[in-house]
C-alpha atoms as a PDB file:
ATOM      1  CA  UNK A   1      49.603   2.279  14.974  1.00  0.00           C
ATOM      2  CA  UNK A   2      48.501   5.695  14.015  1.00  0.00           C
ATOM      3  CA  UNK A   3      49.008   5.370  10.672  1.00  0.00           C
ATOM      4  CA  UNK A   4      46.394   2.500  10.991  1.00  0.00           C
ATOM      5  CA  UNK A   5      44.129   4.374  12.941  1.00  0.00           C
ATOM      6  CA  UNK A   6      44.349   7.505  10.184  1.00  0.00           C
ATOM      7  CA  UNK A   7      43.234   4.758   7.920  1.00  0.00           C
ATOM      8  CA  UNK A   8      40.490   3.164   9.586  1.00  0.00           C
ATOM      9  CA  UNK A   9      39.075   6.710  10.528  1.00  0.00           C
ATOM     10  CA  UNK A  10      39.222   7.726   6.632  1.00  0.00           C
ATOM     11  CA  UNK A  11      37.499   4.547   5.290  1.00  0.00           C
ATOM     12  CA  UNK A  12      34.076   5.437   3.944  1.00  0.00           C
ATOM     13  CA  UNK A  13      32.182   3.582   6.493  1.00  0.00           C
ATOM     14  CA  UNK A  14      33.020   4.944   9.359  1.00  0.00           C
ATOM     15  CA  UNK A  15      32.220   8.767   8.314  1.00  0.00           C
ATOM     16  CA  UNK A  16      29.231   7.510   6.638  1.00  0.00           C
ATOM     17  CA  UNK A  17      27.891   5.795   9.914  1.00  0.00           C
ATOM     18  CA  UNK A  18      29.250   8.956  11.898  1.00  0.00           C
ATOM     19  CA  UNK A  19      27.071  11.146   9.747  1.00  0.00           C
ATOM     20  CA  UNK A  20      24.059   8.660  10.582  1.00  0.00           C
ATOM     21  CA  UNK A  21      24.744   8.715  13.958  1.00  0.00           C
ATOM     22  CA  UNK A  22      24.577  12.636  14.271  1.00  0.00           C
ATOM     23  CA  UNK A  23      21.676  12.801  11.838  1.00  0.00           C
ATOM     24  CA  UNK A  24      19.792  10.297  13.725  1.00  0.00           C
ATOM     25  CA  UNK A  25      20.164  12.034  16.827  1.00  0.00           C
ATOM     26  CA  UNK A  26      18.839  14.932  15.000  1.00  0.00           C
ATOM     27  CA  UNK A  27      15.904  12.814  13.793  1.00  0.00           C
ATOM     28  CA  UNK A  28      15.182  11.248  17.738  1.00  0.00           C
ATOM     29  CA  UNK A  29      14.711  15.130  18.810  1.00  0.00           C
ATOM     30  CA  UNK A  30      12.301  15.708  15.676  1.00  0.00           C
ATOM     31  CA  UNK A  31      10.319  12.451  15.883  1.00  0.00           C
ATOM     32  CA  UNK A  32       9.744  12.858  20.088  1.00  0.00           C
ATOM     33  CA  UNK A  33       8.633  15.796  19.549  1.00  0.00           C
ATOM     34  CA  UNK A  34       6.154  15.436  16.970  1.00  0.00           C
ATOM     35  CA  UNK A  35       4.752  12.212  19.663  1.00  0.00           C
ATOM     36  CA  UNK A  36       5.089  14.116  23.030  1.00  0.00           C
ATOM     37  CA  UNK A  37       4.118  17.854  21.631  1.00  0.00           C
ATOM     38  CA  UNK A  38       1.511  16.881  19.015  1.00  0.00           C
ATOM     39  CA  UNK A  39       0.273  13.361  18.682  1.00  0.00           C
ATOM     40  CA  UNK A  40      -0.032  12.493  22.325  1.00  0.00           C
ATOM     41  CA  UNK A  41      -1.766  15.320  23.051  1.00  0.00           C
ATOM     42  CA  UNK A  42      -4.370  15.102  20.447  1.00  0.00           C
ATOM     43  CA  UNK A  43      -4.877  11.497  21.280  1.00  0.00           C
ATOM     44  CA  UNK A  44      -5.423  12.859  24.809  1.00  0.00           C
ATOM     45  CA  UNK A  45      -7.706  14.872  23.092  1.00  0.00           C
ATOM     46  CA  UNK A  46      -9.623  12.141  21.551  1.00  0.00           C
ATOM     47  CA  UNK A  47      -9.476   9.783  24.982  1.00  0.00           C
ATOM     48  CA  UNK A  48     -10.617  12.494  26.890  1.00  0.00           C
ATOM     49  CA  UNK A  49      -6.999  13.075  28.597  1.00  0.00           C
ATOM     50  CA  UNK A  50      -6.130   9.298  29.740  1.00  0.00           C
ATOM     51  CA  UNK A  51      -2.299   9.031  30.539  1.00  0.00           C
ATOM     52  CA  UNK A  52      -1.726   5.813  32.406  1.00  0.00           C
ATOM     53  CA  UNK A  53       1.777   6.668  33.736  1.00  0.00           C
ATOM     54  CA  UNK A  54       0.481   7.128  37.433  1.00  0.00           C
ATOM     55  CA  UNK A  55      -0.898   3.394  37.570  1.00  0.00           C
ATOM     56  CA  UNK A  56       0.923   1.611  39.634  1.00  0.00           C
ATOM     57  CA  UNK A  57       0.054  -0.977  42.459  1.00  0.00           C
ATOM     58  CA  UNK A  58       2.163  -1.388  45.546  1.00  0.00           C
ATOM     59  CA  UNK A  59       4.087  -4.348  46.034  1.00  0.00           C
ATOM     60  CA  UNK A  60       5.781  -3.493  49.678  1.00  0.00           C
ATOM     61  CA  UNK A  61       5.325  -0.078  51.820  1.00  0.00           C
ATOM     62  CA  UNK A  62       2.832   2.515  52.881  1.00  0.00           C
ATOM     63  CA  UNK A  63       1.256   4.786  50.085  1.00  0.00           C
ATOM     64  CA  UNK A  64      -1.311   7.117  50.898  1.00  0.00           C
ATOM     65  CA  UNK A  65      -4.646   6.570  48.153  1.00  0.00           C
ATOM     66  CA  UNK A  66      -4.337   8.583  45.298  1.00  0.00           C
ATOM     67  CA  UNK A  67      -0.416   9.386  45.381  1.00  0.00           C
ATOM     68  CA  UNK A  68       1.212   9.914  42.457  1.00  0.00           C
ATOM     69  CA  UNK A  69       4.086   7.790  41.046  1.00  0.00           C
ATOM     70  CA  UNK A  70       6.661  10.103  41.805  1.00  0.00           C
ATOM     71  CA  UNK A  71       5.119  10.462  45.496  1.00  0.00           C
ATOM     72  CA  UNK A  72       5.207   6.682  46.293  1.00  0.00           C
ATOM     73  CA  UNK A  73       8.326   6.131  44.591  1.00  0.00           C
ATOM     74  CA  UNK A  74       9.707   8.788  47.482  1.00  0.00           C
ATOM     75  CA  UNK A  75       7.961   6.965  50.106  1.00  0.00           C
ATOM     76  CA  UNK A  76      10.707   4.412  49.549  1.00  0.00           C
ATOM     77  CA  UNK A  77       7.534   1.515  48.784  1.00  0.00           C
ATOM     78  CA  UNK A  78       7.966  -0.842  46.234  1.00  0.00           C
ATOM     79  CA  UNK A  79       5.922   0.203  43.121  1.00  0.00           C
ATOM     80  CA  UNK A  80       4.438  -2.183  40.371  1.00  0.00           C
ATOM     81  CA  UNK A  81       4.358   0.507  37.773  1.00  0.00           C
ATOM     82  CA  UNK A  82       2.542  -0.882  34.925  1.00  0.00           C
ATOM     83  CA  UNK A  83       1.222   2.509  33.381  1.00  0.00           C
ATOM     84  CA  UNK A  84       4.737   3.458  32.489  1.00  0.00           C
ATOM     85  CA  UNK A  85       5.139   0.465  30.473  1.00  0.00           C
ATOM     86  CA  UNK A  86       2.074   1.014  28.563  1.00  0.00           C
ATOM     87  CA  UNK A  87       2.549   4.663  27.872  1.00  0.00           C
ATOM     88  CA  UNK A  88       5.990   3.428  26.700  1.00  0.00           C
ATOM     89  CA  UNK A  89       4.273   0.941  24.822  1.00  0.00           C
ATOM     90  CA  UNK A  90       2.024   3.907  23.401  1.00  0.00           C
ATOM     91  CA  UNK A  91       5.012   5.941  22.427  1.00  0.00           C
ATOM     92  CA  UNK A  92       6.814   2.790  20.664  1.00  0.00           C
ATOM     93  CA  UNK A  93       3.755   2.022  18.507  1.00  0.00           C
ATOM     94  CA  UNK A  94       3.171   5.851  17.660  1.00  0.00           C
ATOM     95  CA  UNK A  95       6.556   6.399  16.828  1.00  0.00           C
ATOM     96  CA  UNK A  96       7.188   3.059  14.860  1.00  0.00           C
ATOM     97  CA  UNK A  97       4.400   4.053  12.798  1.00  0.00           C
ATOM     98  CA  UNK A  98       5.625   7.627  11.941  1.00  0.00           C
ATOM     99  CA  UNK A  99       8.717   5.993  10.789  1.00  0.00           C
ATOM    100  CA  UNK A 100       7.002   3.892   8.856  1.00  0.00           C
ATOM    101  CA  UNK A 101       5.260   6.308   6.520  1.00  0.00           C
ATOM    102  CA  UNK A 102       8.321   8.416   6.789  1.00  0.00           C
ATOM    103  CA  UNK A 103      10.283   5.534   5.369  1.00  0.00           C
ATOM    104  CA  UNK A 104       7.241   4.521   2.876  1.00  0.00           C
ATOM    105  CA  UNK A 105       6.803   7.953   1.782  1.00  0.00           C
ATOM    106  CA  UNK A 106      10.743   8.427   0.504  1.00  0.00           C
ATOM    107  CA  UNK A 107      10.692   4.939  -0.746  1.00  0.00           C
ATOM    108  CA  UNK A 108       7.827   6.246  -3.043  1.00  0.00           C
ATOM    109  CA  UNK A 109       9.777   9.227  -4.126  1.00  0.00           C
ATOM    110  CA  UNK A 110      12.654   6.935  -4.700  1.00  0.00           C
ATOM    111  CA  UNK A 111      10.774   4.652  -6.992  1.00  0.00           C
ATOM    112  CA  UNK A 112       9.553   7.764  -9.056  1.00  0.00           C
ATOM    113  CA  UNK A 113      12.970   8.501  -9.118  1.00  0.00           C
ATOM    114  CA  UNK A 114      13.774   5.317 -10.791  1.00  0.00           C
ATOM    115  CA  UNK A 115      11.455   5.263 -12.780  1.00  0.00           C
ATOM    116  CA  UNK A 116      11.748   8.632 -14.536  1.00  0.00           C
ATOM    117  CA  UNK A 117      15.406   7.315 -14.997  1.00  0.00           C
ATOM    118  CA  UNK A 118      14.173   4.000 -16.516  1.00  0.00           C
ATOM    119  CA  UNK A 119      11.834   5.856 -18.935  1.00  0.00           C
ATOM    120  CA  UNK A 120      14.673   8.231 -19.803  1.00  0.00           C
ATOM    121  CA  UNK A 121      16.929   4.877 -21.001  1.00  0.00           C
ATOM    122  CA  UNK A 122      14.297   3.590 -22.552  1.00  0.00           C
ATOM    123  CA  UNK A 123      13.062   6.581 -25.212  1.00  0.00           C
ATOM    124  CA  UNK A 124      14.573   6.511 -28.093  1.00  0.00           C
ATOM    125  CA  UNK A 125      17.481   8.470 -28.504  1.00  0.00           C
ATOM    126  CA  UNK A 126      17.998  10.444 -31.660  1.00  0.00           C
ATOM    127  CA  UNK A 127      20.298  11.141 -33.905  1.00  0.00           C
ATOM    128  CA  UNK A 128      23.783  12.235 -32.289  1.00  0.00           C
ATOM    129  CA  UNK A 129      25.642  15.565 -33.136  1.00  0.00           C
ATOM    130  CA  UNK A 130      28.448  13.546 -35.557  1.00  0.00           C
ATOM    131  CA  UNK A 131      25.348  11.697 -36.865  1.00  0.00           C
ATOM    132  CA  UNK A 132      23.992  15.465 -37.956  1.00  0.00           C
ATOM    133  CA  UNK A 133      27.427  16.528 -38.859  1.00  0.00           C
ATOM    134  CA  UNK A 134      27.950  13.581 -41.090  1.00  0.00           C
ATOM    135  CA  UNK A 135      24.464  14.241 -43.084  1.00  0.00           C
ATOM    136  CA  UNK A 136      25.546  17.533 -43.668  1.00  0.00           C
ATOM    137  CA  UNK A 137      28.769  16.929 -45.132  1.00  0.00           C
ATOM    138  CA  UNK A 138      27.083  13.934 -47.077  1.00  0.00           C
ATOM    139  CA  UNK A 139      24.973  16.390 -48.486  1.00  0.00           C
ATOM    140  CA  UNK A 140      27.178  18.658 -49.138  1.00  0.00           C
ATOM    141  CA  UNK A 141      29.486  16.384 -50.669  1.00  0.00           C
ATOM    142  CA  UNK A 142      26.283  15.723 -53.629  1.00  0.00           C
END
């Protein structure tokens, strides 16, 4: 059994989708930063500062007007809170789309990639070394 496991850990696959793992991680901390330390904030900017993650509405329980979230959650009432959900919303469609042009902008370098390569096969390719050699001696030879 752990000569199976040896092999199963060795196989390709697995180390290549342990890498991804670890570099996605990486990624997650890069990508919620760039939302929560500079895109949020200028869109904050923009809306003049609305964050809707203190809307709630109160299903059950006593919440004094103008609490905050966190304060009626303590209160022990039962909280609709919908302003979560759309800031989560927010984030998703803010961070989707920095993937997105992440992802479209290395799929463009990729395509230049391939096609330098493709031009590369396609020039003509002179004459080889041998091909040189062989002229010479041909020459020679006369």
């Amino acid at each position: 059994m752990l000569e199976e496991f040896k092999t199963f850990i060795a196989k390709g696959n697995v180390m290549d989708m342990a890498v991804g793992i670890i570099i996605g991680a990486a990624f997650t901390a890069i990508v919620t930063s760039l939302v929560g330390d500079l895109i949020n904030p200028l869109i904050g900017l923009v809306t003049g500062g609305v964050d809707f993650t203190n809307n709630y509405a109160v299903l059950a329980g006593d919440v004094a007007e103008g609490a905050s979230l966190d304060t009626a959650r303590e209160t022990g009432a039962s909280v609709f809170a919908y302003g979560s959900f759309i800031m989560a919303i927010i984030n998703f469609l803010i961070i989707a789309w920095v993937v997105f042009m992440l992802v479209k902008m290395v799929n463009r370098v990729k395509d230049a990639a391939v096609e330098e390569e493709e031009a590369a096969e396609e020039a003509p390719a002179g004459p080889s070394e041998l091909d040189i050699l062989m002229e010479i001696r041909d020459s020679l030879k006369k």
